[in-house]
Protein backbone atom coordinates (compact mmCIF):
# COMPACT_ATOMS: atom_id res chain seq x y z
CA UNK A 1 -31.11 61.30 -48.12
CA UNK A 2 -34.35 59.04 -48.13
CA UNK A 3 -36.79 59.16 -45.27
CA UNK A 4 -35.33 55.44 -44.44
CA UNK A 5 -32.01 56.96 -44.40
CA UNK A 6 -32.76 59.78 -41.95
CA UNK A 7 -34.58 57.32 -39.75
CA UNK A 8 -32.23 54.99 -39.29
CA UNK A 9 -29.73 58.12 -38.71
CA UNK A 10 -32.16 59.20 -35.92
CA UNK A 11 -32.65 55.97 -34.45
CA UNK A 12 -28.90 55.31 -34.11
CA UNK A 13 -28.62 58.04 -32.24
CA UNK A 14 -31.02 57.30 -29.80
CA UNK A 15 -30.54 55.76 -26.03
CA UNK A 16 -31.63 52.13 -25.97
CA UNK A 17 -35.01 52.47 -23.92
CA UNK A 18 -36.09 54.49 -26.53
CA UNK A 19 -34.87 52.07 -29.28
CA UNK A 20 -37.35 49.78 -27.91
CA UNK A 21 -40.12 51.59 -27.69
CA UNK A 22 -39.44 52.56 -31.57
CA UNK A 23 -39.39 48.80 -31.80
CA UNK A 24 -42.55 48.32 -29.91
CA UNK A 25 -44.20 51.14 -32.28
CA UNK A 26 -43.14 49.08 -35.46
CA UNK A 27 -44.30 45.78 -33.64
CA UNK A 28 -48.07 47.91 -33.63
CA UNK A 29 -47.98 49.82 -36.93
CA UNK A 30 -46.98 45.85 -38.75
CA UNK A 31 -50.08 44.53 -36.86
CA UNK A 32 -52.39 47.47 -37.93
CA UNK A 33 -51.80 46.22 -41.43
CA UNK A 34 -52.81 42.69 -40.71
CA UNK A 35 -56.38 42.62 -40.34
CA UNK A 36 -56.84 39.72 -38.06
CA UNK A 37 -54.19 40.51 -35.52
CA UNK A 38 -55.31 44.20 -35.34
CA UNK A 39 -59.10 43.08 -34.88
CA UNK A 40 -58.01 40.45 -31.99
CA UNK A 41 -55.77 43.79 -30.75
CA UNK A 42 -59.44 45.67 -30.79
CA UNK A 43 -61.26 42.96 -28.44
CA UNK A 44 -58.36 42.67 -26.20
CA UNK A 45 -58.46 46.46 -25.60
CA UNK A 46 -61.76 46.54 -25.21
CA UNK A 47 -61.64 43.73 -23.34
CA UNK A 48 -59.39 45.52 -20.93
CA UNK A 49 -61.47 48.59 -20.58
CA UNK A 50 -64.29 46.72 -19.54
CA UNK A 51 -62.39 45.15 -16.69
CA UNK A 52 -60.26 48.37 -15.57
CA UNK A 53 -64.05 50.32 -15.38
CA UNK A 54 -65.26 47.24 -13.37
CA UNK A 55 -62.16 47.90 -11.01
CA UNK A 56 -63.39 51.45 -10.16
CA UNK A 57 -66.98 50.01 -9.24
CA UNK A 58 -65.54 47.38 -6.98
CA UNK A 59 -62.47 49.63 -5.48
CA UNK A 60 -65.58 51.69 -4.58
CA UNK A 61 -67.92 49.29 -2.96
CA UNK A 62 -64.60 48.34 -0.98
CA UNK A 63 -64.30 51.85 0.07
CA UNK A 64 -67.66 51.79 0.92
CA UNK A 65 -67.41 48.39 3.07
CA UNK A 66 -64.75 49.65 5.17
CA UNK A 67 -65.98 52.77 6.35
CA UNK A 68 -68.94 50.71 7.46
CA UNK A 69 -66.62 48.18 9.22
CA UNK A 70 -64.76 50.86 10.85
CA UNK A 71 -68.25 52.85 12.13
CA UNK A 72 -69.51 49.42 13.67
CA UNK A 73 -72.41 48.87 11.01
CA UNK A 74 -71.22 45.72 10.14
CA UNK A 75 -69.25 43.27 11.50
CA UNK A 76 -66.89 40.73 9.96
């Protein structure tokens, strides 16, 4: 039996939640290969990461803002 074979054996097998994800994986792996797709998959990470660390920085000033409301510091 090939590697195909016993992949395709193992994948039929599987529930379909995970049959997606599989699908997903092969979605990623094909875009690796193609350079362009892979580098715009690079800045949108990247792109991501710099707005989920900016998150933290504002969830914190927030924090920050509030407890100052609530002592009386400031006022809305």
């Amino acid at each position: 039996m090939t590697v195909y074979e016993k992949t395709i054996s193992k994948l039929r097998r599987l529930p379909e939640p995970f049959v997606e994800e599989v699908s997903d994986f092969i979605d990623f792996l094909e875009m690796k290969r193609d350079n362009t797709q892979w580098q715009l998959w690079q800045l949108f990470r990247e792109s991501l990461e710099l707005a989920e660390a900016g998150m933290g920085e504002y969830l914190s000033n927030l924090e920050d803002y509030e407890e100052r409301l609530a002592r009386g510091e400031i006022k809305w």
